[in-house]
N, C-alpha and C. Protein backbone atom coordinates (compact mmCIF):
# COMPACT_ATOMS: atom_id res chain seq x y z
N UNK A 1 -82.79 2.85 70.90
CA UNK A 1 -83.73 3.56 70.06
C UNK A 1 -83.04 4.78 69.48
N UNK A 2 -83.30 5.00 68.05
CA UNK A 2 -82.78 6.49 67.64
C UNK A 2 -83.05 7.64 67.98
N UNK A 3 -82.25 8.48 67.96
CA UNK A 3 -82.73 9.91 68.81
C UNK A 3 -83.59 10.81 67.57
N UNK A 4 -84.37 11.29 67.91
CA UNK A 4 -84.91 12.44 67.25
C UNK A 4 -84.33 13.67 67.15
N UNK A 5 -84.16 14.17 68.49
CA UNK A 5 -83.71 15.65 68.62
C UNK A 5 -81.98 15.66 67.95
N UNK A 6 -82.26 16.99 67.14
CA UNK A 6 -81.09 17.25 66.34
C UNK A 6 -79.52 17.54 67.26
N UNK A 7 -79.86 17.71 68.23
CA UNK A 7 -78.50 17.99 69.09
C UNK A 7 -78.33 16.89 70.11
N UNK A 8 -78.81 15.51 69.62
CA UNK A 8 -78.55 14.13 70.25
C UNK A 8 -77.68 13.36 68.59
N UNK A 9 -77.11 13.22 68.68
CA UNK A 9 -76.91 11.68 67.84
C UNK A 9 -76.92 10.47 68.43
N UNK A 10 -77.15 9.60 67.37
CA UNK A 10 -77.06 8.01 67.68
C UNK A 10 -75.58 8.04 67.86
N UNK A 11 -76.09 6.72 68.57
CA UNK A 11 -74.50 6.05 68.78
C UNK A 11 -73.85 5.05 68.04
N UNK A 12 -73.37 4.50 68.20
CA UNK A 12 -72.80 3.38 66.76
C UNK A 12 -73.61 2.40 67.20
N UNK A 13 -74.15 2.09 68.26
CA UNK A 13 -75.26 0.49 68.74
C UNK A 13 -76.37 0.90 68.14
N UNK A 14 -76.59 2.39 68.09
CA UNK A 14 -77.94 2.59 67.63
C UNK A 14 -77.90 2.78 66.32
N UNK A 15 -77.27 3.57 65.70
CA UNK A 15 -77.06 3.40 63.95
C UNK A 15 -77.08 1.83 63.60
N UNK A 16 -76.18 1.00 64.09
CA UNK A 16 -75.87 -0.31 63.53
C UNK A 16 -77.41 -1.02 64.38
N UNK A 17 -77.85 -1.05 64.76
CA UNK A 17 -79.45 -1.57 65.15
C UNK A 17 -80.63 -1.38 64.31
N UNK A 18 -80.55 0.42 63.87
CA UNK A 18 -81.39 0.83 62.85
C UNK A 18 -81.27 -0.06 61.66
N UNK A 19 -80.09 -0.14 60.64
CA UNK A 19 -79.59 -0.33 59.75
C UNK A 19 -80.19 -1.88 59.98
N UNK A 20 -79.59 -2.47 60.57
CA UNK A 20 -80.40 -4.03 60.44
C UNK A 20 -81.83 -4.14 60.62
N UNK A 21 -82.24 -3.87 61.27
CA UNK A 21 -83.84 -3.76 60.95
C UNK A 21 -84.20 -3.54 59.69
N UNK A 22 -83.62 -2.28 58.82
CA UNK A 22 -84.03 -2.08 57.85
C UNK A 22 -83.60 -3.02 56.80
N UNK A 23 -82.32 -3.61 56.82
CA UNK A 23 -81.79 -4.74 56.00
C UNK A 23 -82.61 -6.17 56.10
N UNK A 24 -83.04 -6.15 57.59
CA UNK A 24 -83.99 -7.40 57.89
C UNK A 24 -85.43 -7.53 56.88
N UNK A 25 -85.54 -5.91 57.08
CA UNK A 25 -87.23 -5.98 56.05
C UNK A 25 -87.00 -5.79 54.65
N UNK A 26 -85.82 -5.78 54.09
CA UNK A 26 -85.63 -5.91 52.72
C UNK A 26 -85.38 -6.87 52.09
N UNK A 27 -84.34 -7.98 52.95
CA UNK A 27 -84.12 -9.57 52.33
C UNK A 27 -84.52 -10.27 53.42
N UNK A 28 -84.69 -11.52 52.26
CA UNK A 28 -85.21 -12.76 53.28
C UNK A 28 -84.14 -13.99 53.39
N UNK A 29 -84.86 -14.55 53.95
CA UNK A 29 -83.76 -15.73 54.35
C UNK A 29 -82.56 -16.26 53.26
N UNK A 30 -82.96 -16.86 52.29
CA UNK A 30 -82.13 -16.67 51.34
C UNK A 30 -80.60 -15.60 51.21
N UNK A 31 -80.96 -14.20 51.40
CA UNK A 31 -80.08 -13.48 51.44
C UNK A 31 -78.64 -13.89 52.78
N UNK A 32 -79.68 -14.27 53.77
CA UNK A 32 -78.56 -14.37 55.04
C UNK A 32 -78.00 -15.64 54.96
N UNK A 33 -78.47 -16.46 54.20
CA UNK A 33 -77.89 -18.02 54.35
C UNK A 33 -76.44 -17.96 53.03
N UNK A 34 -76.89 -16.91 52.18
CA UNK A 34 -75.96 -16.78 50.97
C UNK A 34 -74.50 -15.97 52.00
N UNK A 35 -75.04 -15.28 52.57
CA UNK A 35 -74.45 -14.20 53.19
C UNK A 35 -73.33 -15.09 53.92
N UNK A 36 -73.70 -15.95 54.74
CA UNK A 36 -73.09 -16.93 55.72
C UNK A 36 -72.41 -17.57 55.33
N UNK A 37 -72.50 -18.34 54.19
CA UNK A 37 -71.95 -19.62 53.28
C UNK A 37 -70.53 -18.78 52.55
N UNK A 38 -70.61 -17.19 52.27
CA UNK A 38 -69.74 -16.42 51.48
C UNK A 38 -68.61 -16.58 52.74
N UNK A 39 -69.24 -16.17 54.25
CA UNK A 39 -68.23 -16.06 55.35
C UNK A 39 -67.51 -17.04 55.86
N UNK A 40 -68.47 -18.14 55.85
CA UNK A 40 -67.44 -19.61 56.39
C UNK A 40 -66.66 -19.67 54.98
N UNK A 41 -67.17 -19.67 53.76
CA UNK A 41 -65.52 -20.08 52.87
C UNK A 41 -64.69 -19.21 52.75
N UNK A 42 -64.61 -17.93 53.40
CA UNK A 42 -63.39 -17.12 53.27
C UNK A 42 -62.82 -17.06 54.61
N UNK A 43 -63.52 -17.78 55.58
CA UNK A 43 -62.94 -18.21 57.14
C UNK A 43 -61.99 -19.32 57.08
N UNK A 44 -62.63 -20.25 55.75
CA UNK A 44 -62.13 -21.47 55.41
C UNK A 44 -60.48 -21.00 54.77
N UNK A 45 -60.48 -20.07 53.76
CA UNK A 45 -59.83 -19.82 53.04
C UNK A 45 -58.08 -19.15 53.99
N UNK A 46 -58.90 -18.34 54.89
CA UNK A 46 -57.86 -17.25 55.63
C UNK A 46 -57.31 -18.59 56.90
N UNK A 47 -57.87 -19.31 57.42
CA UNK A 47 -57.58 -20.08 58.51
C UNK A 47 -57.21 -21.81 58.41
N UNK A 48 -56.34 -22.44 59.10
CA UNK A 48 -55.67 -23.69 59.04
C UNK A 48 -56.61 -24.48 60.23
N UNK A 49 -56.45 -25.89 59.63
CA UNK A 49 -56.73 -26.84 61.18
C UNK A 49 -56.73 -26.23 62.28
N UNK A 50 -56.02 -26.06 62.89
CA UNK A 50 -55.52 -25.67 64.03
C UNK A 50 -56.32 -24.83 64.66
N UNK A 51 -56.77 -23.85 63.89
CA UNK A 51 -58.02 -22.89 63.96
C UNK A 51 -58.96 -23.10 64.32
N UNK A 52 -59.61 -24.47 63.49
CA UNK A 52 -60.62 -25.00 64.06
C UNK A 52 -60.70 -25.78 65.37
N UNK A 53 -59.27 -26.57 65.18
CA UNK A 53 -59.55 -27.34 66.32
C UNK A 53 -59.62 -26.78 67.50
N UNK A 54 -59.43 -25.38 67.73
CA UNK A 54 -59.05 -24.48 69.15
C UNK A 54 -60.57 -24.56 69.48
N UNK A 55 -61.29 -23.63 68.05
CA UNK A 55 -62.24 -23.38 68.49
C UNK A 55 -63.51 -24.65 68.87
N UNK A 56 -63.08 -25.90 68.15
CA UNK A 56 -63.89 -26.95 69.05
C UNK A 56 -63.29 -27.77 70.55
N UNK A 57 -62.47 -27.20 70.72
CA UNK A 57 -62.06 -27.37 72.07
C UNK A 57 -62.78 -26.16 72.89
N UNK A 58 -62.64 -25.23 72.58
CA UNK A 58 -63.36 -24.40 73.52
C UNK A 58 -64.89 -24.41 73.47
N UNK A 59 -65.68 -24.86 72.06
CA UNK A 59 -67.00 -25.11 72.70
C UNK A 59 -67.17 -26.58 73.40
N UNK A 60 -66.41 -27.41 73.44
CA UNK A 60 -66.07 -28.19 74.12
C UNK A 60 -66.32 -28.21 75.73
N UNK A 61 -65.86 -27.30 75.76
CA UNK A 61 -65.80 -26.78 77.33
C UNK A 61 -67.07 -26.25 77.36
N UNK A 62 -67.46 -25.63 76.84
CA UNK A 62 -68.71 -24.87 77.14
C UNK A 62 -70.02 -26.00 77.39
């Protein structure tokens, strides 16, 4: 929760908590699915096979 009193600050969990809430009540779904689709193709872009295949071996395991 954010602090009120002027000789407390937030902490970076609590700034970055605030901030999404407030981003949550401004866009809707749409926004986060655009948001997502931008991140896997530049995950796509920066990373090889190999990349992937690690990481389906390890949910693999899971």
């Amino acid at each position: 929760m954010a602090k009120n009193r002027d000789d407390e600050k937030m902490t970076r969990e609590e700034a970055g908590q605030k901030g999404g809430e407030q981003t949550a009540k401004s866009h809707d779904k749409d926004f986060y699915e655009k948001n997502g689709e931008k991140g896997g193709e530049k995950t796509a872009d920066t990373h090889d096979k190999d990349f992937y295949r690690e990481i389906g071996r390890k949910g693999g395991k899971a």
